[in-house]
N, C-alpha and C. Protein backbone atom coordinates (compact mmCIF):
# COMPACT_ATOMS: atom_id res chain seq x y z
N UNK A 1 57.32 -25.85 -19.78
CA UNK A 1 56.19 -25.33 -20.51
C UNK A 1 55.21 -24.70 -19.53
N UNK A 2 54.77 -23.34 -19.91
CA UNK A 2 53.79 -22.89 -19.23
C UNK A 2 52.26 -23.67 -19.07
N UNK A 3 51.56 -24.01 -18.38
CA UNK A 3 50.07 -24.07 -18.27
C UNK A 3 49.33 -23.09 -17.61
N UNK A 4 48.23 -23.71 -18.62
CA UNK A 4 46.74 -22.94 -17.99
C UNK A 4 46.60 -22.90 -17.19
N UNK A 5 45.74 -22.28 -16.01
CA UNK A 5 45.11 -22.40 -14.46
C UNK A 5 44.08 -23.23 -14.58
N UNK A 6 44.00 -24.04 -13.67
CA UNK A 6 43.03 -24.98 -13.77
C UNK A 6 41.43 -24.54 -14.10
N UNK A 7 40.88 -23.23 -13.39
CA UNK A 7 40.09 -23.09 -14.05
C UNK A 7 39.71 -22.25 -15.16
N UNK A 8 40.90 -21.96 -15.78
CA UNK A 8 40.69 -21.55 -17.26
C UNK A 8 40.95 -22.82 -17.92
N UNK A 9 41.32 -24.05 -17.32
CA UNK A 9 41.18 -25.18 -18.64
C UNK A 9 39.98 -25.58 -18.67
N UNK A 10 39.40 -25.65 -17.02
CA UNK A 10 38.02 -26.31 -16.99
C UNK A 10 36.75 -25.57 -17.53
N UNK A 11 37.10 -24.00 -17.65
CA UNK A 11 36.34 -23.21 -18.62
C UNK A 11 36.19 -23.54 -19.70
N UNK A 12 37.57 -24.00 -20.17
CA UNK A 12 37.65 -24.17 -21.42
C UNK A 12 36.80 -25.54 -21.68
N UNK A 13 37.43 -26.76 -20.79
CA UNK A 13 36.67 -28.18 -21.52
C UNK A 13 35.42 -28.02 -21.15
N UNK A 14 34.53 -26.50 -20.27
CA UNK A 14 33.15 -26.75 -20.36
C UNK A 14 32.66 -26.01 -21.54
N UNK A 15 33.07 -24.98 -22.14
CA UNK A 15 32.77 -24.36 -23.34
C UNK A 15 32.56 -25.68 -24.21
N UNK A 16 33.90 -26.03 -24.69
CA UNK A 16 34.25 -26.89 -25.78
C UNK A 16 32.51 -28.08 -25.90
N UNK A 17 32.68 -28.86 -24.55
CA UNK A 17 31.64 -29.59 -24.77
C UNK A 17 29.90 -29.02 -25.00
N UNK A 18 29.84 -27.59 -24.77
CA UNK A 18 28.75 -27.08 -24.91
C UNK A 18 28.30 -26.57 -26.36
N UNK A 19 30.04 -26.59 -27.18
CA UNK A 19 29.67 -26.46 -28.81
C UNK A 19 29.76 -27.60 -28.71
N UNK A 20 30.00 -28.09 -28.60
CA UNK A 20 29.58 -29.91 -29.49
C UNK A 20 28.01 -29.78 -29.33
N UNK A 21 28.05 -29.77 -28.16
CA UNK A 21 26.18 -30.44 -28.28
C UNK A 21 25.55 -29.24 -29.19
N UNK A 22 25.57 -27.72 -29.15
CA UNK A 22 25.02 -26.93 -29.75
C UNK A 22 25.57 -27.31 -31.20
N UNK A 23 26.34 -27.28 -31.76
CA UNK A 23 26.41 -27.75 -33.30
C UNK A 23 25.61 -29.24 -33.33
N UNK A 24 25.81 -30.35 -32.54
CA UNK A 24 25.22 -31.38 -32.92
C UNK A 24 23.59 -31.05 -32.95
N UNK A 25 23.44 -30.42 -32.52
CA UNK A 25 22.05 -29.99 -32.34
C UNK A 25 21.91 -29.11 -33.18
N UNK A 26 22.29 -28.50 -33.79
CA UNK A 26 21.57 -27.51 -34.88
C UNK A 26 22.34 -27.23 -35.79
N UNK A 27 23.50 -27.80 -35.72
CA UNK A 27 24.68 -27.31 -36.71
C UNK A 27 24.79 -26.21 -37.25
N UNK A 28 24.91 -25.46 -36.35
CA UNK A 28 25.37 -23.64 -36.98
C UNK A 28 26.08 -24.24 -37.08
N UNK A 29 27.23 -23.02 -38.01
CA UNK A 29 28.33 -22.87 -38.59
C UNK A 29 28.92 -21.58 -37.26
N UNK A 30 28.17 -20.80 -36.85
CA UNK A 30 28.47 -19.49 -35.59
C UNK A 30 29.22 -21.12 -35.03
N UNK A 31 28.97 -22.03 -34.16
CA UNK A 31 28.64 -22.98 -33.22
C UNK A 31 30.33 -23.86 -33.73
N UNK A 32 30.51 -24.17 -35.27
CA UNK A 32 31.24 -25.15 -35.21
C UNK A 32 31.97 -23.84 -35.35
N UNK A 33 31.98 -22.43 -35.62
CA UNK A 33 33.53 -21.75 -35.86
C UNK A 33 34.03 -21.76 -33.76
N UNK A 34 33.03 -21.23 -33.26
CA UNK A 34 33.64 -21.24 -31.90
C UNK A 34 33.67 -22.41 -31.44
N UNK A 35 33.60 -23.36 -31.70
CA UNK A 35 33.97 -24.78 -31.26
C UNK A 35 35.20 -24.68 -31.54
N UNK A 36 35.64 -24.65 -32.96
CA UNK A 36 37.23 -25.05 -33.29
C UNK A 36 38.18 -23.89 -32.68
N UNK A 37 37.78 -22.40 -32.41
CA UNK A 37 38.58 -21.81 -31.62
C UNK A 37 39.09 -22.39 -29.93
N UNK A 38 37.71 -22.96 -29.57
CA UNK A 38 38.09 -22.92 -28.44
C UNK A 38 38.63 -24.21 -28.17
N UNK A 39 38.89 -25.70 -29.45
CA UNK A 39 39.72 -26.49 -29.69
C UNK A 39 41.35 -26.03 -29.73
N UNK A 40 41.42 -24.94 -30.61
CA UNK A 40 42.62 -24.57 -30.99
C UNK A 40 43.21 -24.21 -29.73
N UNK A 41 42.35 -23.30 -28.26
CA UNK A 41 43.00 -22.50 -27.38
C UNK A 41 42.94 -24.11 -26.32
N UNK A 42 42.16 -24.54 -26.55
CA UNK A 42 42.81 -25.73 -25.41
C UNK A 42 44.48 -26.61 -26.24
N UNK A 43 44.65 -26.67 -27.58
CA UNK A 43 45.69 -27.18 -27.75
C UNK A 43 46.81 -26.55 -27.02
N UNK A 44 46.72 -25.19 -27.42
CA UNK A 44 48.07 -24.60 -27.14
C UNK A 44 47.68 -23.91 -25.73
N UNK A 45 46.86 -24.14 -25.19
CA UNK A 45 47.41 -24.14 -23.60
C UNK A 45 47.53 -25.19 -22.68
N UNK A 46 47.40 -26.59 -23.79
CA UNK A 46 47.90 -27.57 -22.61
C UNK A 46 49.30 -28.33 -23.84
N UNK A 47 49.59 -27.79 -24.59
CA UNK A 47 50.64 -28.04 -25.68
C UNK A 47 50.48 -29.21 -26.26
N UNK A 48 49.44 -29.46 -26.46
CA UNK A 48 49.19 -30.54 -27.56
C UNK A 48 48.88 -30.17 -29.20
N UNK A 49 48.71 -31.03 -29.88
CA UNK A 49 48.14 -30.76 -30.96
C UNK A 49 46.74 -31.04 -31.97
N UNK A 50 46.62 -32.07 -31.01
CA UNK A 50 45.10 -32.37 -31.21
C UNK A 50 44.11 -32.28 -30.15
N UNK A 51 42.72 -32.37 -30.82
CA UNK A 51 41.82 -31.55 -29.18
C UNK A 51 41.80 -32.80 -28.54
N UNK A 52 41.79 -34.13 -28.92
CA UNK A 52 41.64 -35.18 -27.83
C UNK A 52 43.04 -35.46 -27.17
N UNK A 53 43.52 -35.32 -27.25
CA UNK A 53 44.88 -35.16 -26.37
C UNK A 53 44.93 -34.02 -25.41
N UNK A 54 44.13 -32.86 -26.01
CA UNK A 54 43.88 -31.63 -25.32
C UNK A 54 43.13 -31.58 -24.16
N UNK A 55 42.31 -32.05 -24.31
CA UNK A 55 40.99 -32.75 -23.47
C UNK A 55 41.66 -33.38 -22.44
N UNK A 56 42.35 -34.70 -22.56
CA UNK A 56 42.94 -35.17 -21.87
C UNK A 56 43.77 -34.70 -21.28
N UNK A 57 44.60 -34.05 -21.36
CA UNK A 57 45.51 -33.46 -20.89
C UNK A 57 45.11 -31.89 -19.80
N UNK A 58 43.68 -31.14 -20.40
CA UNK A 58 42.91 -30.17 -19.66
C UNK A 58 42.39 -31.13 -18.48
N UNK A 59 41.92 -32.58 -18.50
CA UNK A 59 41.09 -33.18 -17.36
C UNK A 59 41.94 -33.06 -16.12
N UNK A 60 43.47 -34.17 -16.90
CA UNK A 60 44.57 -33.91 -15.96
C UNK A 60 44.95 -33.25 -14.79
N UNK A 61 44.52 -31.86 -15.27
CA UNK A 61 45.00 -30.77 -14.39
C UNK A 61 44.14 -30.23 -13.44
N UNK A 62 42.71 -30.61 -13.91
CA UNK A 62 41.50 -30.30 -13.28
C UNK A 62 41.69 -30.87 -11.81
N UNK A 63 41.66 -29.96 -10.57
CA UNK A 63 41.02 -30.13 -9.12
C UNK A 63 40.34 -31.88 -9.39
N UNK A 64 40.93 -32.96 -8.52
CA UNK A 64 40.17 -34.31 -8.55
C UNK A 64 40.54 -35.29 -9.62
N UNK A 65 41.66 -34.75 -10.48
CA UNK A 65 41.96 -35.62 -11.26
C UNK A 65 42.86 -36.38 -10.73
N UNK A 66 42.89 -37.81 -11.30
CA UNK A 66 44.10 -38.76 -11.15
C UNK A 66 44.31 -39.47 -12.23
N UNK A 67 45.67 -39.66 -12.13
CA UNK A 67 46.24 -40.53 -12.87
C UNK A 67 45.73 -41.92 -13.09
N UNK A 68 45.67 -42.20 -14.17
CA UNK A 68 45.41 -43.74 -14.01
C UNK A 68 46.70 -44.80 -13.89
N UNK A 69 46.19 -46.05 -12.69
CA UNK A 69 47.49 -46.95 -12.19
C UNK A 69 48.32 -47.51 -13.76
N UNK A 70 49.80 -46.46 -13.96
CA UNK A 70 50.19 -47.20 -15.03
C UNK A 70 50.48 -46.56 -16.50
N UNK A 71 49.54 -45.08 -16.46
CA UNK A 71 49.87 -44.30 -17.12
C UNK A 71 51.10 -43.48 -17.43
N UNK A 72 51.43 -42.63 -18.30
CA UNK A 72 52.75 -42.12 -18.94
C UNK A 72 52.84 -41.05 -17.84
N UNK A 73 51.51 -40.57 -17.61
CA UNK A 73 51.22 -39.52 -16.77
C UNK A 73 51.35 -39.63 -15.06
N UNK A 74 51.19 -40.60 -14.64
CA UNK A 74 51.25 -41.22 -13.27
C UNK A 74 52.60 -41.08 -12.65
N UNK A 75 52.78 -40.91 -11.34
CA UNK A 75 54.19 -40.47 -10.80
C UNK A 75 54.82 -39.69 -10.56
């Protein structure tokens, strides 16, 4: 499977968390539509299907990440 470059994921999980707070904060609808796009583009560039798996899986790859002792991911 292809991946993202690390810092187009980390673009991505900094967007993503910047609509959260901007919808939690004012709840546009502008705010939650580009939130869920840029949910959708982290699924399918780290091949998941949900954004918290997405997330997880974007941290992963991020410069400084590690595995945790024990994980599926570790090794």
């Amino acid at each position: 499977m292809l991946m993202a470059h690390p810092d187009v994921l980390k673009d991505l999980v900094e967007q993503y968390e910047t609509l959260c707070a901007l919808h939690a904060e004012n709840g546009s609808e502008e705010a939650r539509r580009r939130r869920d796009d840029v949910a959708y583009t982290l699924c399918v560039s780290t091949g998941t299907r949900d954004i918290d798996s997405a997330l997880v899986a974007a941290r992963h790859r991020l410069p400084g990440a590690r595995a945790a002792e024990g994980s599926l991911v570790a090794g």
